[in-house]
Protein backbone atom coordinates (compact mmCIF):
# COMPACT_ATOMS: atom_id res chain seq x y z
CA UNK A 1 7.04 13.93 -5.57
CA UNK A 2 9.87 14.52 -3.28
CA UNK A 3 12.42 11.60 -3.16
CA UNK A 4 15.84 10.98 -0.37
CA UNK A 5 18.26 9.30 -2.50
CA UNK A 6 18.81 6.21 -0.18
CA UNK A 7 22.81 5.82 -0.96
CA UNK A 8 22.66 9.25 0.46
CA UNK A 9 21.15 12.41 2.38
CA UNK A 10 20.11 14.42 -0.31
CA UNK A 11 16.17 14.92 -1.20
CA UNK A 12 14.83 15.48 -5.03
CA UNK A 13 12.36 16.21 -6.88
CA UNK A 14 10.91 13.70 -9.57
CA UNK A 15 7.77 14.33 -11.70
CA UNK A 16 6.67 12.63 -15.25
CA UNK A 17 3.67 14.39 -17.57
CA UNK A 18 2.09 13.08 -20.04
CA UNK A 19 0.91 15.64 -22.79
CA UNK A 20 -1.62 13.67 -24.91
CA UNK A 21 -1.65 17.35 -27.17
CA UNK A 22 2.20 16.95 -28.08
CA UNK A 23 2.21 13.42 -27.50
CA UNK A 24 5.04 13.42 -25.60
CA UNK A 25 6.07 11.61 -21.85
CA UNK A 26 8.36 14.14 -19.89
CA UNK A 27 10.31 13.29 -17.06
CA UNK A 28 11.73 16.11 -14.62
CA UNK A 29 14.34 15.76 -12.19
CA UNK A 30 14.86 19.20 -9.97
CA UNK A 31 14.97 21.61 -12.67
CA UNK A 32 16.22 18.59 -15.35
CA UNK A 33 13.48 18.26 -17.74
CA UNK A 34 13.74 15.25 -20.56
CA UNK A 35 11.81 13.80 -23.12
CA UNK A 36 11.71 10.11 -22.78
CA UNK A 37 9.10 9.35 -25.07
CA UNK A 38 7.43 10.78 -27.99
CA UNK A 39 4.34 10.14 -30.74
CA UNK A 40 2.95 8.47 -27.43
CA UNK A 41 -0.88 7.64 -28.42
CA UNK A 42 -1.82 6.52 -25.28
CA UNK A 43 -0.41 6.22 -21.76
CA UNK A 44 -2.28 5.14 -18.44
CA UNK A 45 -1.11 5.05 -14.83
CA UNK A 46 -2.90 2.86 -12.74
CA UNK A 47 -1.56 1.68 -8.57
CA UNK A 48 -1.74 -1.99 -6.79
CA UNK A 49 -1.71 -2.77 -3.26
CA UNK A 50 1.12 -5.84 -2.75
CA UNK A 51 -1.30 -8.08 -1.75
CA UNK A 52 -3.05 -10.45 -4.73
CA UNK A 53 -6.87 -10.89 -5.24
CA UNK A 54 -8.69 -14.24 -4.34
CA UNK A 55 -5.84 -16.73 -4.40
CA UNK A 56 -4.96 -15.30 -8.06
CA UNK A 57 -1.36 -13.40 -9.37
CA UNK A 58 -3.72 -10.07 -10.21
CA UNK A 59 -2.87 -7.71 -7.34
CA UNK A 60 -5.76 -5.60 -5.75
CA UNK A 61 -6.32 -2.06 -6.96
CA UNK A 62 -5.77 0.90 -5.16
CA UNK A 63 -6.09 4.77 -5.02
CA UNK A 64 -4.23 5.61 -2.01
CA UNK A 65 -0.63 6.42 -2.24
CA UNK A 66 -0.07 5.17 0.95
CA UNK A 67 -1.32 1.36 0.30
CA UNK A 68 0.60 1.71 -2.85
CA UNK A 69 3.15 -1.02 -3.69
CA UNK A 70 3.05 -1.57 -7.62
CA UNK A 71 2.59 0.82 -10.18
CA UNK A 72 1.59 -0.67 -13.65
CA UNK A 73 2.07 1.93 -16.49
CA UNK A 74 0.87 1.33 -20.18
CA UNK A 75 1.97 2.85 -23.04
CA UNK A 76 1.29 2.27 -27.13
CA UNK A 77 3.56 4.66 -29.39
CA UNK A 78 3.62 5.53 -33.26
CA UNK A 79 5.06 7.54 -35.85
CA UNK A 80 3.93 8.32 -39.57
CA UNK A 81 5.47 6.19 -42.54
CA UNK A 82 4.31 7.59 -45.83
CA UNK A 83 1.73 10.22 -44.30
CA UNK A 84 -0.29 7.56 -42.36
CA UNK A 85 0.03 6.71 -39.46
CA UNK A 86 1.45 3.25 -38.03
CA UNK A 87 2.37 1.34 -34.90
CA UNK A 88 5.93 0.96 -34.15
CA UNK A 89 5.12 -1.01 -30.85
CA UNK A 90 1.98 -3.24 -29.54
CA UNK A 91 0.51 -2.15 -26.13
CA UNK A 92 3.89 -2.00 -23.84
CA UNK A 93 3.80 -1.94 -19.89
CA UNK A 94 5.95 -2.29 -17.13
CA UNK A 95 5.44 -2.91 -13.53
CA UNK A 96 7.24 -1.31 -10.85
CA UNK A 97 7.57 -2.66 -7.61
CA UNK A 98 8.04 0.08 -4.65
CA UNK A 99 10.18 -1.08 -1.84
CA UNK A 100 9.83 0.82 1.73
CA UNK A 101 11.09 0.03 4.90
């Protein structure tokens, strides 16, 4: 995705991947690549309109970018203690709100 910076004229390029394989969330800025999570079980994307669903605080669901106003991203990580494998987190999400003019 190709971002303007709005405090100035200059445009970006941000990307994240998720690599169930490695386990591993990577976020790349330009030519800037980062880990910024690892032993990631499980990670899921999903995109909201702004507007809420029958008189309810659940926003309506949406697969085009360009009705896209919230992303909701889910996440559960581990790591192994002793040789098995535990939790170090319940299921974690954040919401993002996207602003445009």
């Amino acid at each position: 995705m190709s971002c303007i910076n709005p405090g100035a004229t200059n445009t970006y390029t941000l990307a994240y991947t998720f690599n169930p394989a490695e386990k591993t969330l990577t976020r790349t800025l330009d030519n800037e690549t980062r880990v910024v999570l690892t032993q990631c079980d499980s990670l899921s994307w999903d995109m909201y309109q702004r507007n809420m669903s029958g008189g309810t605080d659940q926003p309506i669901p949406t697969t085009d970018p360009n009705e896209c106003k919230l992303i909701k991203i889910t996440w559960a990580c581990s790591r192994s203690i002793l040789g098995k494998t535990a939790n170090t987190e319940s299921v974690q999400s954040a919401e993002i709100m996207i602003r445009k003019k």
